[in-house]
N, C-alpha and C. Protein backbone atom coordinates (compact mmCIF):
# COMPACT_ATOMS: atom_id res chain seq x y z
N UNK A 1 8.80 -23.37 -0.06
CA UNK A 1 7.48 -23.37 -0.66
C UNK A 1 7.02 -21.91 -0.83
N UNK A 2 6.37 -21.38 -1.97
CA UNK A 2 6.01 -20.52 -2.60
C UNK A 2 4.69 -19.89 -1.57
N UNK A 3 4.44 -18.67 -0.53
CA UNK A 3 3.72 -18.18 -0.49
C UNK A 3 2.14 -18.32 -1.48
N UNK A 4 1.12 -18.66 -0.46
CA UNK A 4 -0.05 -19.48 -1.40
C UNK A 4 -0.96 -18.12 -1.42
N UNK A 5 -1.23 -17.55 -2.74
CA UNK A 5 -1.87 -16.73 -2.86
C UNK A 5 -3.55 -16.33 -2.48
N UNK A 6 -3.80 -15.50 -2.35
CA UNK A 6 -5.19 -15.18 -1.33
C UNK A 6 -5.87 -13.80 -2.24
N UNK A 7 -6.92 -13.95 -2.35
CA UNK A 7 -7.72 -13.23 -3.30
C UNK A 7 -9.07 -12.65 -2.40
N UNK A 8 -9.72 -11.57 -1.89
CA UNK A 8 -10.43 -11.53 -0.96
C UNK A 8 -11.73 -10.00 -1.83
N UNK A 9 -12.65 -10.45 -1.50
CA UNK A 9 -13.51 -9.16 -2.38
C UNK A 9 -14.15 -8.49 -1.45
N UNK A 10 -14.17 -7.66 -1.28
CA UNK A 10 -15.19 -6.60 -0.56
C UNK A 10 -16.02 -5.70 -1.28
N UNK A 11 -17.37 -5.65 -0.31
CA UNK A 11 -17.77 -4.41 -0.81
C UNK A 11 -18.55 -3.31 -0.04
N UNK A 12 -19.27 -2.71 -0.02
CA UNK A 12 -19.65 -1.55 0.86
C UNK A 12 -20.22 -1.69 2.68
N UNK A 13 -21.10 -3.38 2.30
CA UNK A 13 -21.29 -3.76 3.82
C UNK A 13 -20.48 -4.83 4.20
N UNK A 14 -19.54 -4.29 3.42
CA UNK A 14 -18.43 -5.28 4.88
C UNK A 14 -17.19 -4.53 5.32
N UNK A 15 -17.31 -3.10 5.01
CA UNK A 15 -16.64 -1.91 5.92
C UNK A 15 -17.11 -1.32 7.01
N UNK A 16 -16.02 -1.02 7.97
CA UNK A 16 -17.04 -0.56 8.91
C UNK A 16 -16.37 1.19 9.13
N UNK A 17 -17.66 1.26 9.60
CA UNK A 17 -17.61 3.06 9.76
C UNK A 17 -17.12 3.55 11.40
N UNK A 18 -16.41 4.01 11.89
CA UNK A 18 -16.27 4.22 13.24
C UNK A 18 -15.51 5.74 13.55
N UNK A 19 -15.82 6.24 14.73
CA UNK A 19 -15.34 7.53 14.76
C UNK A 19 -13.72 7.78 15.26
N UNK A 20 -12.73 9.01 14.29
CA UNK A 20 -11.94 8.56 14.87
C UNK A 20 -11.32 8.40 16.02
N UNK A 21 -9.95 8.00 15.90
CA UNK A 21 -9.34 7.84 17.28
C UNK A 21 -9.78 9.01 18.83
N UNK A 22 -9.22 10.39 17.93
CA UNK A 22 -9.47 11.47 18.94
C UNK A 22 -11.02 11.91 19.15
N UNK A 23 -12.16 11.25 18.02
CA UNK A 23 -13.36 11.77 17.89
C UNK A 23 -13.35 12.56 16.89
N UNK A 24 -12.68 13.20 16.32
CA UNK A 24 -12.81 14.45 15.61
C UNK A 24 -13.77 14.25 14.53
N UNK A 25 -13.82 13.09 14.02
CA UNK A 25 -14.79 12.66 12.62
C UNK A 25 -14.62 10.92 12.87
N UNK A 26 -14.70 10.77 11.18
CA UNK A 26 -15.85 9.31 11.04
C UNK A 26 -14.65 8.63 10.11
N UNK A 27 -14.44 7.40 9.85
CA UNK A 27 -13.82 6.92 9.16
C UNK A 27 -14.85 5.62 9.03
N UNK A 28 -14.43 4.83 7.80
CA UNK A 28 -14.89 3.95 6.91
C UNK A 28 -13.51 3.16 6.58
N UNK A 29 -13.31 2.21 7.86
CA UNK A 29 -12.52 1.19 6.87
C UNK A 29 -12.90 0.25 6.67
N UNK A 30 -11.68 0.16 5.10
CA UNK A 30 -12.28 -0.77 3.83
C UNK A 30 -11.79 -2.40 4.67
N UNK A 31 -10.40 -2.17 5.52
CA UNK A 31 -9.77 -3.15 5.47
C UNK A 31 -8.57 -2.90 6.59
N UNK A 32 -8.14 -4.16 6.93
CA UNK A 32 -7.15 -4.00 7.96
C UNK A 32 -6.44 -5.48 8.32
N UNK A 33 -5.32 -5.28 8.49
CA UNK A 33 -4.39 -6.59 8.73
C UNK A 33 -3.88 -6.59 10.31
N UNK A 34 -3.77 -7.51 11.30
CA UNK A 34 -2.99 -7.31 12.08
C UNK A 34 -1.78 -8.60 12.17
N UNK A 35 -0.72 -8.15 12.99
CA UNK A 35 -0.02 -9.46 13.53
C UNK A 35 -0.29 -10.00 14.69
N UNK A 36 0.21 -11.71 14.64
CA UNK A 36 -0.11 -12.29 15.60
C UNK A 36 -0.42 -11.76 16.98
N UNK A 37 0.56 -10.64 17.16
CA UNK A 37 0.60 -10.22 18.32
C UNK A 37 -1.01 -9.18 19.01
N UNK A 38 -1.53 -8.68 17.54
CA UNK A 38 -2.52 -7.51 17.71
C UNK A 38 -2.15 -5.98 16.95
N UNK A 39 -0.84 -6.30 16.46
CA UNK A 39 -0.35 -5.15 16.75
C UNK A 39 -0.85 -4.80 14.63
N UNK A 40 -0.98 -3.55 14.55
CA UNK A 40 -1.30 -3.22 13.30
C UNK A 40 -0.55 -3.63 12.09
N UNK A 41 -0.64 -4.23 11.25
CA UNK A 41 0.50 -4.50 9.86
C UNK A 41 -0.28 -3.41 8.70
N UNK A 42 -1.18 -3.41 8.48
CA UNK A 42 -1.74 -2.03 7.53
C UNK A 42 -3.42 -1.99 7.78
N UNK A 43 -3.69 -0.81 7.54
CA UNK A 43 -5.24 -0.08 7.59
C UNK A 43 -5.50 0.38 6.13
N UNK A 44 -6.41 0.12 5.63
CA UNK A 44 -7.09 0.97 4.53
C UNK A 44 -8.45 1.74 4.77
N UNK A 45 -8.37 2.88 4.69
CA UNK A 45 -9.69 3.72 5.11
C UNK A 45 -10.10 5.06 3.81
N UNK A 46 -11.47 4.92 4.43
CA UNK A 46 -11.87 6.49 3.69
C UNK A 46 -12.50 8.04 5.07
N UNK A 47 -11.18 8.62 5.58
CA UNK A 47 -11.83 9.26 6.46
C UNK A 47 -12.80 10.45 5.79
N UNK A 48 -13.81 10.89 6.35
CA UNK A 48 -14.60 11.99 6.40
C UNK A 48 -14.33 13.41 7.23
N UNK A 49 -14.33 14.33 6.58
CA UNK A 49 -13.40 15.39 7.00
C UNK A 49 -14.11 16.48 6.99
N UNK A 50 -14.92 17.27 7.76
CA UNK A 50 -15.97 17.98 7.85
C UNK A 50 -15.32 19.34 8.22
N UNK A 51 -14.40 19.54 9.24
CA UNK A 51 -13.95 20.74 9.62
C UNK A 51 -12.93 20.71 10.23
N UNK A 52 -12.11 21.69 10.46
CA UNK A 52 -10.86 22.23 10.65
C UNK A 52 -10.53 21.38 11.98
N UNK A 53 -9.22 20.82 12.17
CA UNK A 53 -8.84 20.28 13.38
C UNK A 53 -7.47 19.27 13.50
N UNK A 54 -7.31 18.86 14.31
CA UNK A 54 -6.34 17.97 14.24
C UNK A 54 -6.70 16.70 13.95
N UNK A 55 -5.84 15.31 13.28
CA UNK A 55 -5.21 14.52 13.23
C UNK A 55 -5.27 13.39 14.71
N UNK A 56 -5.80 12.36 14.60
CA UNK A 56 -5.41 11.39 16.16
C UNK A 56 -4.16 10.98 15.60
N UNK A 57 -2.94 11.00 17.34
CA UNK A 57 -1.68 11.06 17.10
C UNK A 57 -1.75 8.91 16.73
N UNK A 58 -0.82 8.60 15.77
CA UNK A 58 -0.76 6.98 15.87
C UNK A 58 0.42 6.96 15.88
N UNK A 59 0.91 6.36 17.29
CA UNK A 59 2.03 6.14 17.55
C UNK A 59 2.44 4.58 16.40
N UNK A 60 3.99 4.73 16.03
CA UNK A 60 4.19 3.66 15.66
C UNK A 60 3.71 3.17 14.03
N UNK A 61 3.02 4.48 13.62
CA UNK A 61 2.35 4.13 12.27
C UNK A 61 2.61 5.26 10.93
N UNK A 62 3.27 4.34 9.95
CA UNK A 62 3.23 5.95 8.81
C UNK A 62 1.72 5.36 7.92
N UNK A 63 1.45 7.02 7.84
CA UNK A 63 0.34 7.74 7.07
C UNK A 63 0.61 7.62 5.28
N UNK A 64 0.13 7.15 4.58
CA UNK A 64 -0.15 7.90 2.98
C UNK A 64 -1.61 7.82 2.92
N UNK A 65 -1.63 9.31 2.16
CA UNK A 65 -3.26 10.32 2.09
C UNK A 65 -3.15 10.72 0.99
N UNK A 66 -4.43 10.83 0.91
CA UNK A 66 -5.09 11.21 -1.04
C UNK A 66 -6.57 11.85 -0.64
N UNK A 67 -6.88 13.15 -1.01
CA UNK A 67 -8.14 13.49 -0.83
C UNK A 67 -8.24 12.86 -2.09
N UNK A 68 -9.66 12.23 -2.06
CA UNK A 68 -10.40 11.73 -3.43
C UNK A 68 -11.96 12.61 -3.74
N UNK A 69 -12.38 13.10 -2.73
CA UNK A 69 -13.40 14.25 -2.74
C UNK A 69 -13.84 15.49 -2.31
N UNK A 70 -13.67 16.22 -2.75
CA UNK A 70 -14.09 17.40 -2.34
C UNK A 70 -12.75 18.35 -2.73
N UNK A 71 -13.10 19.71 -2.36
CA UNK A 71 -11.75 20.45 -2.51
C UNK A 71 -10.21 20.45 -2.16
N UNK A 72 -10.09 19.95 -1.23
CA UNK A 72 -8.67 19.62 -0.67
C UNK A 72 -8.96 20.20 0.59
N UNK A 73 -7.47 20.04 0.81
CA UNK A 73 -7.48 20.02 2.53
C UNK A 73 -5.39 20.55 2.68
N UNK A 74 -5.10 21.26 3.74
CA UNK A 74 -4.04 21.56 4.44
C UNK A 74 -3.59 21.36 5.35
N UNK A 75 -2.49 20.39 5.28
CA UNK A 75 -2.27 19.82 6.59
C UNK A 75 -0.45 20.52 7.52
N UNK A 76 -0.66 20.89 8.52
CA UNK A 76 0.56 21.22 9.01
C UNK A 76 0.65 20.19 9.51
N UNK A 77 2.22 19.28 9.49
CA UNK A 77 2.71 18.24 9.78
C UNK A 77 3.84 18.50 10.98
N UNK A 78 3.52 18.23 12.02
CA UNK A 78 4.98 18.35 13.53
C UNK A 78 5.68 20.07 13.00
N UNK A 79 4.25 21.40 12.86
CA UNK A 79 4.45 22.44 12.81
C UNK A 79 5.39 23.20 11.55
N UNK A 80 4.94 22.55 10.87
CA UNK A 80 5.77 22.34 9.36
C UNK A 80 4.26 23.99 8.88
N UNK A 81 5.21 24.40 8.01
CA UNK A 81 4.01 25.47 7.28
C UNK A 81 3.41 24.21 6.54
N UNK A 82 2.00 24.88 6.18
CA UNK A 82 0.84 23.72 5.58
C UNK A 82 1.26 23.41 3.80
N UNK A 83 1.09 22.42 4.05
CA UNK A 83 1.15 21.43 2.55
C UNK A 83 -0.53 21.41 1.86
N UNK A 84 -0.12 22.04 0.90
CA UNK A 84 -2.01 21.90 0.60
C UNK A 84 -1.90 20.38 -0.40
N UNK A 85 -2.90 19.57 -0.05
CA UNK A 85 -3.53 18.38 -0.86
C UNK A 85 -4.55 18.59 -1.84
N UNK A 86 -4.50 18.91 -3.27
CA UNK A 86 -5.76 19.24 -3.76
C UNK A 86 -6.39 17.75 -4.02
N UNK A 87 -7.65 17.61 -4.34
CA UNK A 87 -8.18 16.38 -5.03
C UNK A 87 -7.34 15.83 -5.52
N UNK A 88 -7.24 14.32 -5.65
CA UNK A 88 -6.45 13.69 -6.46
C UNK A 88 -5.40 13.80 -6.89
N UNK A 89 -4.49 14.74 -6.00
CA UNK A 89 -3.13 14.91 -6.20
C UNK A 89 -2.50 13.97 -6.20
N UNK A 90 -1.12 14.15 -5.96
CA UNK A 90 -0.01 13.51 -5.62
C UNK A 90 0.00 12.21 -4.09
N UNK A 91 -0.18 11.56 -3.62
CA UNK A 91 -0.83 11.73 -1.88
C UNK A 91 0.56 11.54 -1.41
N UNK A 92 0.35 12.33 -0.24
CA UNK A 92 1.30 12.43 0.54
C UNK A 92 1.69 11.60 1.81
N UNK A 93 2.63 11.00 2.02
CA UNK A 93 3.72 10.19 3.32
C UNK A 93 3.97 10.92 4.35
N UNK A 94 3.60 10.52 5.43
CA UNK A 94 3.76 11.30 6.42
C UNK A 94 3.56 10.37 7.91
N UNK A 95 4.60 10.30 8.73
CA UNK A 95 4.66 9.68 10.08
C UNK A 95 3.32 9.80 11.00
N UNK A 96 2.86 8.59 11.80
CA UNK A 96 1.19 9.06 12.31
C UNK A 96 1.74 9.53 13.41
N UNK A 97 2.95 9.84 14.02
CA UNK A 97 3.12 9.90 15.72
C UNK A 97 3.20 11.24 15.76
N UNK A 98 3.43 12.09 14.89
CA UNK A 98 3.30 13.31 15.27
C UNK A 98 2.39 14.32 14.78
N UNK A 99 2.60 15.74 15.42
CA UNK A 99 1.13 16.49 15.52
C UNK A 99 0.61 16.70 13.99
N UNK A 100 -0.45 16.74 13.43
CA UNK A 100 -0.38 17.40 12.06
C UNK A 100 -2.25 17.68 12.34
N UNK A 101 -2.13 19.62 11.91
CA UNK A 101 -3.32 20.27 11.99
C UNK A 101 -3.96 20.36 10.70
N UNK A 102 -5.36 19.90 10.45
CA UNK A 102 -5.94 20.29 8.94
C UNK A 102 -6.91 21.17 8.91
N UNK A 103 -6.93 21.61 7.84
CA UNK A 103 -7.70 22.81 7.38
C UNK A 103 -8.10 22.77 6.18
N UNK A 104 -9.44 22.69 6.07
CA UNK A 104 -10.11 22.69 5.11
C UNK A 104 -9.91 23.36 3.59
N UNK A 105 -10.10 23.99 2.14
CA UNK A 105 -9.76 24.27 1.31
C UNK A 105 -11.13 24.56 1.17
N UNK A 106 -11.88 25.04 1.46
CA UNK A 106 -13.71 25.61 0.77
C UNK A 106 -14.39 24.72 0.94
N UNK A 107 -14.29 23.33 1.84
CA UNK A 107 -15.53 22.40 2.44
C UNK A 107 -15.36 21.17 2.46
N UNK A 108 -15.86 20.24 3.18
CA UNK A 108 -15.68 19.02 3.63
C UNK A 108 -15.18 18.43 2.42
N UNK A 109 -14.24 17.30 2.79
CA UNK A 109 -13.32 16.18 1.96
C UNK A 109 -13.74 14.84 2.35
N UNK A 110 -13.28 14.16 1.46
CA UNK A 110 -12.95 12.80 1.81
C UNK A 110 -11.93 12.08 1.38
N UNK A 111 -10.96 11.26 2.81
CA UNK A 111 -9.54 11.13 1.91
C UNK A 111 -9.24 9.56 2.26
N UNK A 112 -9.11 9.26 1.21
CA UNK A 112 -8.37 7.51 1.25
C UNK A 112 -6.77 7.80 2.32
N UNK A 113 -7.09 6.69 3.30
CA UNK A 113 -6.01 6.98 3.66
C UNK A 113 -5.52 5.27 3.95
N UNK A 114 -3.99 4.99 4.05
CA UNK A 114 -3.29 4.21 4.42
C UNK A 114 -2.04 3.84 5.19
N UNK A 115 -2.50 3.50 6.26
CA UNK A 115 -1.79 2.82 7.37
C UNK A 115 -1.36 1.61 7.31
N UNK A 116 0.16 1.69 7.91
CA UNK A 116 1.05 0.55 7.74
C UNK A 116 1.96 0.92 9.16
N UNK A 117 2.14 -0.27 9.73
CA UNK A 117 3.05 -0.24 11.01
C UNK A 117 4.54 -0.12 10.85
N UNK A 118 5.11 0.87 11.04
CA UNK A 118 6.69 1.09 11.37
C UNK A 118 7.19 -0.33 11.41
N UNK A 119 8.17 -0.23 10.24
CA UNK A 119 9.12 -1.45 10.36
C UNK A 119 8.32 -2.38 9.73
N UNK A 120 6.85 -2.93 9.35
CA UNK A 120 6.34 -3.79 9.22
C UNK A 120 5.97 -3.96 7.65
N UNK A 121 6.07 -2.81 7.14
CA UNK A 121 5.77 -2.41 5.44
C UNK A 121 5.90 -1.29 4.74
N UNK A 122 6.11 -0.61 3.53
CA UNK A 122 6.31 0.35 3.38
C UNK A 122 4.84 0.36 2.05
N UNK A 123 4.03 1.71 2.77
CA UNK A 123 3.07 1.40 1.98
C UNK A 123 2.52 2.86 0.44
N UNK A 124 1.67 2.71 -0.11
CA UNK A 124 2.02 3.66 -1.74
C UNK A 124 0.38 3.45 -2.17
N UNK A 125 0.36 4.78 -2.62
CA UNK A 125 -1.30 4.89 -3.73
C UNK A 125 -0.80 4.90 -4.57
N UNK A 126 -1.77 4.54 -5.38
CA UNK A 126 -1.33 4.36 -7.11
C UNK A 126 -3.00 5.00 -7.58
N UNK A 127 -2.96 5.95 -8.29
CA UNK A 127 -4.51 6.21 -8.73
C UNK A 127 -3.89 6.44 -10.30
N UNK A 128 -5.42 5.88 -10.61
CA UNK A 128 -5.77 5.58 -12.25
C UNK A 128 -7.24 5.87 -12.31
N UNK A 129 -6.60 5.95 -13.66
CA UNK A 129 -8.50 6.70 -14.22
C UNK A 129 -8.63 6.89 -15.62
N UNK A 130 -9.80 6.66 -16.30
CA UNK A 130 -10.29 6.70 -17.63
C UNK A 130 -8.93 5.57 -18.59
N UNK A 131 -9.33 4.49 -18.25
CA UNK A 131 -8.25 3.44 -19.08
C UNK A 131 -7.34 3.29 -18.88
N UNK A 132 -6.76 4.00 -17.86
CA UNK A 132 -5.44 3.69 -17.58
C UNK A 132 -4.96 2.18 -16.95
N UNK A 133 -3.74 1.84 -17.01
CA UNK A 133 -3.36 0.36 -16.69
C UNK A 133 -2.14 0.57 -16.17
N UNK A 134 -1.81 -0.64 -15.77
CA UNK A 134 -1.00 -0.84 -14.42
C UNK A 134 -0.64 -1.74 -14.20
N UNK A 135 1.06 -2.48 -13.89
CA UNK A 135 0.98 -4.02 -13.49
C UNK A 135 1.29 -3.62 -11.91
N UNK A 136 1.05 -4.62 -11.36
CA UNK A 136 1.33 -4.28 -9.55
C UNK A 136 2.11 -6.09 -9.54
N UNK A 137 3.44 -6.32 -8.72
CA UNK A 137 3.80 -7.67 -8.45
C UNK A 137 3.41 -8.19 -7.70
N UNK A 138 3.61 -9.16 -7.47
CA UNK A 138 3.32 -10.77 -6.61
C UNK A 138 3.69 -10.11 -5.06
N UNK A 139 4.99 -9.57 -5.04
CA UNK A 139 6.05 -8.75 -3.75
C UNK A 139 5.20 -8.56 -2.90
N UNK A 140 3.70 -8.24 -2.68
CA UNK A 140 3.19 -7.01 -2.12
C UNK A 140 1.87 -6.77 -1.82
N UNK A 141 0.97 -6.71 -0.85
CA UNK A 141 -0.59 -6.79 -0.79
C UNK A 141 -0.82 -5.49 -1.75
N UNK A 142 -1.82 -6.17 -2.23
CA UNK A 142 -2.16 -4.73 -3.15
C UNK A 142 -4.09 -4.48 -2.79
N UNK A 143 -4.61 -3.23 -2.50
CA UNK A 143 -5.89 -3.20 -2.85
C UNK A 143 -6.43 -2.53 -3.74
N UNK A 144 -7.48 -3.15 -4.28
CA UNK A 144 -7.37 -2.72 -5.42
C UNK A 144 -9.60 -1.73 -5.41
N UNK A 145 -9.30 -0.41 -5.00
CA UNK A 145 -10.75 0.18 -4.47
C UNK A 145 -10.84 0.87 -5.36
N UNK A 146 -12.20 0.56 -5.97
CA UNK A 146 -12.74 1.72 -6.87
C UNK A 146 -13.92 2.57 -6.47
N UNK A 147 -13.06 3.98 -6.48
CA UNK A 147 -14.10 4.91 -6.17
C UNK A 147 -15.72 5.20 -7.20
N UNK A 148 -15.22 4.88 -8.16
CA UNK A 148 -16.27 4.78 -9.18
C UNK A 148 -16.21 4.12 -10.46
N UNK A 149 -17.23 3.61 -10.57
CA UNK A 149 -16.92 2.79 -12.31
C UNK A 149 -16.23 1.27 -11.76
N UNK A 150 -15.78 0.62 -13.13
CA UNK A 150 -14.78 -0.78 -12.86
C UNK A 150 -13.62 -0.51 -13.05
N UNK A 151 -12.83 -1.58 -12.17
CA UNK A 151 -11.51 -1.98 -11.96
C UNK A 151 -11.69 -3.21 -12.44
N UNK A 152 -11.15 -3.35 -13.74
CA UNK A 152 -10.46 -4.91 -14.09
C UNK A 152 -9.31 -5.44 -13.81
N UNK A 153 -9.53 -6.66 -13.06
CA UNK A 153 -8.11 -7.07 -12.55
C UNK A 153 -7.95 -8.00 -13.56
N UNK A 154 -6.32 -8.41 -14.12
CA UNK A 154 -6.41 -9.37 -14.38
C UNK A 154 -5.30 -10.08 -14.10
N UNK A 155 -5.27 -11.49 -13.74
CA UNK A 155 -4.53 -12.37 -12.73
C UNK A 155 -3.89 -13.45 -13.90
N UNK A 156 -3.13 -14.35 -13.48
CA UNK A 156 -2.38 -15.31 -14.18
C UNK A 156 -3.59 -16.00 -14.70
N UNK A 157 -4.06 -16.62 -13.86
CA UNK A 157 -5.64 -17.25 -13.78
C UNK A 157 -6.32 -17.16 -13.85
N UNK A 158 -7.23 -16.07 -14.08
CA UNK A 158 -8.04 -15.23 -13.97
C UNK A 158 -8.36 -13.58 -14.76
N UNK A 159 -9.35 -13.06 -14.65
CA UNK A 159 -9.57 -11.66 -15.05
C UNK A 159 -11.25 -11.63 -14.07
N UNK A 160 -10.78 -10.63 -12.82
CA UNK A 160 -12.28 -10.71 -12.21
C UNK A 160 -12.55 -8.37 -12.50
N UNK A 161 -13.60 -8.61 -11.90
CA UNK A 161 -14.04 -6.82 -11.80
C UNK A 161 -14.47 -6.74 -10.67
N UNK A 162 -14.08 -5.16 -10.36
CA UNK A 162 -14.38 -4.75 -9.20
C UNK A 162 -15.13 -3.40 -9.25
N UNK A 163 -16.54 -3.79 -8.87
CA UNK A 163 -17.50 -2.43 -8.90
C UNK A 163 -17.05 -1.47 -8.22
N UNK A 164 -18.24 -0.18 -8.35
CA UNK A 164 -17.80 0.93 -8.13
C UNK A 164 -18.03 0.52 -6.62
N UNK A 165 -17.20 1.44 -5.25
CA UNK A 165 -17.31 1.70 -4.56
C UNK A 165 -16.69 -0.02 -3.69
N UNK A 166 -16.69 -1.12 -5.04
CA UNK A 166 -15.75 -1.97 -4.18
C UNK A 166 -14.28 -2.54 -4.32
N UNK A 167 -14.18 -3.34 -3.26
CA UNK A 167 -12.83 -3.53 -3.17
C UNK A 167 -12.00 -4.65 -3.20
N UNK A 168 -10.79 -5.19 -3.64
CA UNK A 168 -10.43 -6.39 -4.13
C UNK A 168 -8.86 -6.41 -3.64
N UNK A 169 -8.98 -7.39 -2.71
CA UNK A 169 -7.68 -7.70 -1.80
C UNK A 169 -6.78 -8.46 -1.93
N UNK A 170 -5.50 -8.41 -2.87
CA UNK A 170 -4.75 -9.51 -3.56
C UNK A 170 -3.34 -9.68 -2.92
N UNK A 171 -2.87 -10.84 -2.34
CA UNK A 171 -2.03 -11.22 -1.27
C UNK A 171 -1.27 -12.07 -2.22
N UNK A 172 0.05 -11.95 -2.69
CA UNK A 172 1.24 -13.22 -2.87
C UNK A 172 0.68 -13.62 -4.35
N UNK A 173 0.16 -12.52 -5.56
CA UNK A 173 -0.26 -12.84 -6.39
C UNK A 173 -0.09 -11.50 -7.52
N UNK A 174 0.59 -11.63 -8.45
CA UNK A 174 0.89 -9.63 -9.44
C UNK A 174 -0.64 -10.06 -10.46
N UNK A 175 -1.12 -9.03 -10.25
CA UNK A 175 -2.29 -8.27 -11.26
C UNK A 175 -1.75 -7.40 -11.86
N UNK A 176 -2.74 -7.03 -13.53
CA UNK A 176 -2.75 -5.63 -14.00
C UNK A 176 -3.76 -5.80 -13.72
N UNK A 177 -4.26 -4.09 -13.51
CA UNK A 177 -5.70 -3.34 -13.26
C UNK A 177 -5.61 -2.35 -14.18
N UNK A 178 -7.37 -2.60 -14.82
CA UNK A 178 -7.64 -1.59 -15.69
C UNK A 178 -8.74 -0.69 -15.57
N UNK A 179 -8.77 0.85 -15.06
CA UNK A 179 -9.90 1.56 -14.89
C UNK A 179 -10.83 1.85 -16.04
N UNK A 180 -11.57 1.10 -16.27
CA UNK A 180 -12.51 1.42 -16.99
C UNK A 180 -12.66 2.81 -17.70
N UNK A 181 -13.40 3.03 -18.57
CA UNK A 181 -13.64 4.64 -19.01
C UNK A 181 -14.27 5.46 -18.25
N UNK A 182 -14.11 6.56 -17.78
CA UNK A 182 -15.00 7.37 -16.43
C UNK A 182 -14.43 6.72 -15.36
N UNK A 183 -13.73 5.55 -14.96
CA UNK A 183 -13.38 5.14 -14.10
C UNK A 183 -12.32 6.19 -12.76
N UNK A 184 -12.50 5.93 -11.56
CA UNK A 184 -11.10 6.59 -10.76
C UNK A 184 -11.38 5.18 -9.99
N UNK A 185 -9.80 4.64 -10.03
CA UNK A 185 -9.42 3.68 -9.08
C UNK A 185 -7.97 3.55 -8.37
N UNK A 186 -8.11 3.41 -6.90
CA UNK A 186 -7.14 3.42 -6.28
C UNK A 186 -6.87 1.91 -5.92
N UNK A 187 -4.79 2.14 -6.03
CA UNK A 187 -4.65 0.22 -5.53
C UNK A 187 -3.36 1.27 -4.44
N UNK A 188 -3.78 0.48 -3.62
CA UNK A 188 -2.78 0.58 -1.98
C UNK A 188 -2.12 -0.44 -2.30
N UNK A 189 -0.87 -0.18 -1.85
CA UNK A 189 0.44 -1.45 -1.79
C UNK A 189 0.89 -1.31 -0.44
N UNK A 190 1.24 -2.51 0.15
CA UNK A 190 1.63 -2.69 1.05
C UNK A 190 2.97 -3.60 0.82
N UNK A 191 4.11 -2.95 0.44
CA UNK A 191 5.31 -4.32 0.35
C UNK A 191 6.56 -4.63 1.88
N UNK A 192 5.96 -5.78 2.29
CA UNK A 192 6.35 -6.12 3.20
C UNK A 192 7.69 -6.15 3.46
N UNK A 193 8.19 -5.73 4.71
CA UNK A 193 9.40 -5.50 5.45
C UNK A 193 9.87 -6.87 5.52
């Protein structure tokens, strides 16, 4: 029997904001899966990044990061010379268990980030903007967060939108998404191990 597809909407008050692990700052997650056991299967967040510091170590978890505001940010990864992230780059993969120091680029950021448990998924940003389109498969949780403007999804069954600043959680089901004009929208994939 065919995996029964799950369609889930969010939007700004049904994230929660909490500080992180080590304290260092504030995160805003959109979303989070666990397994039976407790144990993490993926995180979707927007951390807040105010000043220079380290990273809380997450054992057991890889990292993909995308500053989406502000100037960028530099991160030394397990003493690696620093990788600079500008806005809306490329985002970068990176293991949570080890050390990685950041440093600001000319002032506070804010970076979509996504967590997925070792062994449990291998997870990917996809950013679009001003009309751009996209198919994403059935394979794979996809979220689908818009930082600003609409995200049109559209489904076998369906064609729903997703306002600015919300978010649209599609399980065992392929969408295209279309960013609106002025639009920036991010879809997290999570394709399961």
């Amino acid at each position: 029997m065919a995996p029964q597809a799950v369609i889930t909407a969010l939007e700004p008050a049904d994230y929660r904001v909490m500080p992180w692990q080590n304290g260092g700052g504030l995160t805003t997650e959109i979303a989070s899966a666990k397994a039976p056991d407790g144990s993490l299967l993926w995180r979707a967040s927007l951390a807040d990044i105010d000043r220079d510091g380290p990273f809380s170590m997450l054992p057991g978890i890889d990292r993909v990061q995308m500053v989406v505001e502000g100037p960028g940010i530099r991160l030394s990864i397990a003493g690696s010379a620093p990788i600079a992230l500008p806005p809306l780059a490329e985002p970068l993969a990176y293991p949570g268990d080890v050390p990685v120091d950041c440093s600001l680029i000319g002032g506070p950021v804010r970076a979509f980030n996504l967590m997925v448990g070792r062994g449990r998924g291998v997870g990917s940003l996809t950013l679009m903007k001003n009309g751009e389109s996209r198919h994403f498969g059935g394979e794979a949780v996809h979220l689908v967060h818009s930082l600003d403007g609409d995200a049109h999804c559209r489904l076998p069954s369906a064609s729903l939108t997703v306002p600015a600043e919300g978010t649209m959680i599609l399980e065992c089901v392929g969408v295209t998404v279309t960013a609106a004009e002025q639009a920036r929208v991010i879809v997290a994939s999570i394709l399961r191990q």
